[in-house]
Protein backbone atom coordinates (compact mmCIF):
# COMPACT_ATOMS: atom_id res chain seq x y z
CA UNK A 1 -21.64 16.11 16.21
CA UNK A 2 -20.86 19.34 18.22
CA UNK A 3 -20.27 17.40 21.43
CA UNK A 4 -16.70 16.88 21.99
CA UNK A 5 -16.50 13.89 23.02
CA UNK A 6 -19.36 12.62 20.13
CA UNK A 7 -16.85 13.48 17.74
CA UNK A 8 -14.05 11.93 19.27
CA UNK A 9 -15.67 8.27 19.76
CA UNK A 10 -17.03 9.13 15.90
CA UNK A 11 -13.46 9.62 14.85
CA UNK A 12 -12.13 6.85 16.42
CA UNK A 13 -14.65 4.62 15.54
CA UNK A 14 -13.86 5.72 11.64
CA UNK A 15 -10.47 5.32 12.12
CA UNK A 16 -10.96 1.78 13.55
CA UNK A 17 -12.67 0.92 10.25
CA UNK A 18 -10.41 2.41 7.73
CA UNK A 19 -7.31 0.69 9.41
CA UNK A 20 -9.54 -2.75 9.45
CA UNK A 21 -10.29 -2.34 5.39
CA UNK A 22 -6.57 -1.24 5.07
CA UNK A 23 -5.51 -5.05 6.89
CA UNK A 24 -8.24 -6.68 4.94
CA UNK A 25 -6.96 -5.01 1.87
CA UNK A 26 -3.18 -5.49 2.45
CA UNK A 27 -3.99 -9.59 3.46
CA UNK A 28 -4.75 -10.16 -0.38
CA UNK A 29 -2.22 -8.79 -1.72
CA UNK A 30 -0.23 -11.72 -2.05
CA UNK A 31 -3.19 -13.45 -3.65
CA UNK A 32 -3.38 -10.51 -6.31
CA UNK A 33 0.36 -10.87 -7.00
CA UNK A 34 -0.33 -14.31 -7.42
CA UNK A 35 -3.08 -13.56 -10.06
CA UNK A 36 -1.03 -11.21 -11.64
CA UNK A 37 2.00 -13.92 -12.38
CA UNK A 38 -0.54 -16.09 -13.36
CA UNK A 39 -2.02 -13.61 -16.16
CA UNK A 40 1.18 -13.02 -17.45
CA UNK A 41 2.40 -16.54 -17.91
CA UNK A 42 -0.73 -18.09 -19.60
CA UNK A 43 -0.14 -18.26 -22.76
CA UNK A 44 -3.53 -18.68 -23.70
CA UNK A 45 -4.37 -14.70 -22.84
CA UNK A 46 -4.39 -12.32 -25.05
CA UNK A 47 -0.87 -10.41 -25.18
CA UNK A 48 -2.92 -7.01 -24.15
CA UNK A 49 -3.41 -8.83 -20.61
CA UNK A 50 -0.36 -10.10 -20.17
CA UNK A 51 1.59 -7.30 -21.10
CA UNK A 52 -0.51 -5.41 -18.50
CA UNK A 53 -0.30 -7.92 -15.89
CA UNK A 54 3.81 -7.48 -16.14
CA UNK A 55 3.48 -3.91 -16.50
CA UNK A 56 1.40 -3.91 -12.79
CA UNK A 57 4.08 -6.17 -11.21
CA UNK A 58 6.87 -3.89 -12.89
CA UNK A 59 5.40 -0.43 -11.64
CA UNK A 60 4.15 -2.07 -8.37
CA UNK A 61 8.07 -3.07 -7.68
CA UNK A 62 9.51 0.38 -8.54
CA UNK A 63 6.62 1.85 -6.08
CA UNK A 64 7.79 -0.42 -3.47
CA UNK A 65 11.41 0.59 -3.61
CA UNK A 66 10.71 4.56 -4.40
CA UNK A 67 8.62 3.98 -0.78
CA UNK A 68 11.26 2.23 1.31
CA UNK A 69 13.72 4.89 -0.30
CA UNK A 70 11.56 7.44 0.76
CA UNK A 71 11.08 6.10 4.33
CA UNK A 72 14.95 5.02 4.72
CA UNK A 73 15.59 9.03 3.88
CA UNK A 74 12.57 9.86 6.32
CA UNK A 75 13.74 8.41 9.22
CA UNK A 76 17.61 9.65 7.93
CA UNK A 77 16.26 13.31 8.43
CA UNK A 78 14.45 12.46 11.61
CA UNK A 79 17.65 11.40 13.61
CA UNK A 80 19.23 14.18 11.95
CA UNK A 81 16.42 16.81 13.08
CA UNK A 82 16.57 14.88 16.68
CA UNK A 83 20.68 14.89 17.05
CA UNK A 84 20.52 18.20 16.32
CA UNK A 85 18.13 19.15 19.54
């Protein structure tokens, strides 16, 4: 692992695996939305479940706009840093 250029194909190569998890990952998540409406609307589960299957969607939803908030004001300060050079 001392060998630069070892460690740099080693990096790589466990970067290249992370990010293909990270698609694999990101592919289902319209699946696990769908499993999550699907808890919540049976009737036949136990209230427990389906008040924690709206819960997830609820938190989930304020994540995803806290993020693109987040991101909008990122990129905000970015062209502001830039403008300013």
């Amino acid at each position: 692992m001392r060998e630069p250029s070892f460690q740099k194909a080693y990096l790589a190569a466990r970067r290249q695996v992370v990010e293909t998890t990270i698609a694999k990952v990101q592919r289902m998540t319209g699946e696990a939305a769908d499993t999550l409406r699907e808890v919540m609307l049976c009737e036949s589960n136990p209230a427990s479940s389906r008040v924690q299957a709206a819960k997830t969607i609820i938190e989930m939803a304020i994540q995803g706009v806290e993020v693109s908030e987040i991101l909008t004001r990122l990129d905000m300060l970015e062209t502001a840093l830039l403008n300013q050079r």
